[in-house]
N, C-alpha and C. Protein backbone atom coordinates (compact mmCIF):
# COMPACT_ATOMS: atom_id res chain seq x y z
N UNK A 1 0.51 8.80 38.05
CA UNK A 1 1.31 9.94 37.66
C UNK A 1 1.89 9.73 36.26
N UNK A 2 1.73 10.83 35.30
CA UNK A 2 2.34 10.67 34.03
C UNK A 2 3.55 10.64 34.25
N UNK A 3 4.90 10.23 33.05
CA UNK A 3 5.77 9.82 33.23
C UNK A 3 6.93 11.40 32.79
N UNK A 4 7.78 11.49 33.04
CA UNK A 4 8.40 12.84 32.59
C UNK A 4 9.91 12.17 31.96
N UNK A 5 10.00 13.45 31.10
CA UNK A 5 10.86 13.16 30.34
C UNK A 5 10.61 12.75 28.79
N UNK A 6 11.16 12.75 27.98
CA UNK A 6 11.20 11.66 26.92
C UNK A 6 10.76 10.90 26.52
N UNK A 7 9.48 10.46 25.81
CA UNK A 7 8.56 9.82 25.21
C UNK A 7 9.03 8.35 24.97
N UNK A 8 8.99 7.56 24.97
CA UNK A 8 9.29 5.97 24.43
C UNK A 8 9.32 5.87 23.44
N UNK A 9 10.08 5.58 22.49
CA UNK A 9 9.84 4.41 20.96
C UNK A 9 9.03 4.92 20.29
N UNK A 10 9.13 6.38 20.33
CA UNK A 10 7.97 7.04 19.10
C UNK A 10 8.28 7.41 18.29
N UNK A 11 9.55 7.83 18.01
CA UNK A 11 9.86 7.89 16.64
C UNK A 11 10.53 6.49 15.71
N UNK A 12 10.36 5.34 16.22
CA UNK A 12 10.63 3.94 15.85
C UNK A 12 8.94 3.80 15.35
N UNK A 13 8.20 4.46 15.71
CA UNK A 13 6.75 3.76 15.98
C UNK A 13 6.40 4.74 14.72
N UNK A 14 6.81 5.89 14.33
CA UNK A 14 6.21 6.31 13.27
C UNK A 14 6.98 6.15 11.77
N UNK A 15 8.07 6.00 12.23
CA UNK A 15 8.87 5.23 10.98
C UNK A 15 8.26 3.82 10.76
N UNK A 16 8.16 3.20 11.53
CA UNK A 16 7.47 1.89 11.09
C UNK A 16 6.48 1.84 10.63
N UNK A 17 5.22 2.73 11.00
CA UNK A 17 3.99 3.48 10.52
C UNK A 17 3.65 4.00 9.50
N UNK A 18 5.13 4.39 8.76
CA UNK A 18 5.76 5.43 7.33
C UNK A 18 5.78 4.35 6.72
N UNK A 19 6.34 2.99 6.91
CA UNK A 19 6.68 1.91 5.75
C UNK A 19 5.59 1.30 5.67
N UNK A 20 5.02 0.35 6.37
CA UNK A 20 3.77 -0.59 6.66
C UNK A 20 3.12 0.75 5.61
N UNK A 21 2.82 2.03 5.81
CA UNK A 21 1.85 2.51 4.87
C UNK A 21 2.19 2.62 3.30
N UNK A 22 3.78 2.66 3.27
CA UNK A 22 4.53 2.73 1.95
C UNK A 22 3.88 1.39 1.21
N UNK A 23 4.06 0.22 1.74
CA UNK A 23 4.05 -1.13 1.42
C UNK A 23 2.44 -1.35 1.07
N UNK A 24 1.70 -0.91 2.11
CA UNK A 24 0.54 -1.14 1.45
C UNK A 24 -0.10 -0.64 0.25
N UNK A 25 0.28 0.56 -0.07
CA UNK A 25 -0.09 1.51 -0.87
C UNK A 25 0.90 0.90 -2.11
N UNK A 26 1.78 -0.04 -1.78
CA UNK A 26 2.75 -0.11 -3.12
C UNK A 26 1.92 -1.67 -3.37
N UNK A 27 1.20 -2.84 -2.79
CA UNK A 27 0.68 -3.43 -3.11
C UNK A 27 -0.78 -3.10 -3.90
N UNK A 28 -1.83 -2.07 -3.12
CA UNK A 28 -3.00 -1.60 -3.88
C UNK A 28 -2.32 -1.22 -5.48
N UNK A 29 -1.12 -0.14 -5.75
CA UNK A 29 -0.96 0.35 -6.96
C UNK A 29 -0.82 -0.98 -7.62
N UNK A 30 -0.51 -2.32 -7.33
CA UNK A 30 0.34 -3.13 -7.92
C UNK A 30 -0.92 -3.92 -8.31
N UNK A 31 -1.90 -4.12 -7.35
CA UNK A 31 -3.53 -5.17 -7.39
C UNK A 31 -4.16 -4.18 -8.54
N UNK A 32 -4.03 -2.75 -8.66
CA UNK A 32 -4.91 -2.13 -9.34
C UNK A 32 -4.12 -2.08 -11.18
N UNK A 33 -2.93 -1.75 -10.71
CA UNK A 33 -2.46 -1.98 -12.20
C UNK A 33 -3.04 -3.66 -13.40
N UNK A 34 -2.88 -5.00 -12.36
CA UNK A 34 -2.94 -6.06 -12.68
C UNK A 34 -4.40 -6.17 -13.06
N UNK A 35 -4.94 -5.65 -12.13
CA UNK A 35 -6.33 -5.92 -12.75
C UNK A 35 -6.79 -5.31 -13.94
N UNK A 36 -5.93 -3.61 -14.10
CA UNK A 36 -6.09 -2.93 -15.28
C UNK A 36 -5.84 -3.83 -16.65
N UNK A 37 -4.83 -4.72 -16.11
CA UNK A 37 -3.96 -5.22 -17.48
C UNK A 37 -4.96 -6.31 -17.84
N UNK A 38 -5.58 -6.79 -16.92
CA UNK A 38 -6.50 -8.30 -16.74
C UNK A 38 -7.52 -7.45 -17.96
N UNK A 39 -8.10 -6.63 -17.34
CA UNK A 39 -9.44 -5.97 -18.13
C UNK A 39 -9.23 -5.75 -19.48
N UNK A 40 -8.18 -5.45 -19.70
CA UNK A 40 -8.08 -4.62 -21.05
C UNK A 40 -7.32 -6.08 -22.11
N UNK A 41 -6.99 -7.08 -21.39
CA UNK A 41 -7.28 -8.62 -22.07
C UNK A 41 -8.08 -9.24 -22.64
N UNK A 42 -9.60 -9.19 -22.02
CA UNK A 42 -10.29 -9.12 -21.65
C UNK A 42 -10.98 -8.93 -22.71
N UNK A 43 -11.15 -7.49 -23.06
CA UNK A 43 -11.73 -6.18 -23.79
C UNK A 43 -11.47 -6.83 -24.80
N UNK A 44 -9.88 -7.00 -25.39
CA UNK A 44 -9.38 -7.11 -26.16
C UNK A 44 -9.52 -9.25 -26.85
N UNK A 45 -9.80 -9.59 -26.41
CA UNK A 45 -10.30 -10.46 -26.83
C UNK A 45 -11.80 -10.91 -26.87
N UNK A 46 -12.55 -10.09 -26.50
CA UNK A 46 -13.54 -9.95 -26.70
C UNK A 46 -14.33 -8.92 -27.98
N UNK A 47 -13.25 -8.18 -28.58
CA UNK A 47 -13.25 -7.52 -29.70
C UNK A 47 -13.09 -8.44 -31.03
N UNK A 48 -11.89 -9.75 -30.83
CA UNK A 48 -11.53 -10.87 -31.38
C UNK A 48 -12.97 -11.66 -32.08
N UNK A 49 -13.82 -11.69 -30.84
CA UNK A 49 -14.66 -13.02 -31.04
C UNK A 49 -15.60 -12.25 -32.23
């Protein structure tokens, strides 16, 4: 029998769901910027030689 009433820990479960996705998405911007900066080092000393 399903349970009645009031759902469990679901709105704990999608707030937590909201950050974990904040966080990841704030690490990719952060891997993609670094590597931007890496490349264009890179570029730029390779214009040098």
């Amino acid at each position: 029998m399903p349970k009645k009433g009031r759902e469990k820990n679901t709105a704990n479960k999608a707030k937590h769901s909201k950050l974990i996705a904040q966080k990841k998405n704030k690490i990719k911007t952060k891997e993609a910027e670094r590597k931007a900066r890496l490349k264009a080092i890179v570029e730029k000393s390779k214009t040098k030689k």
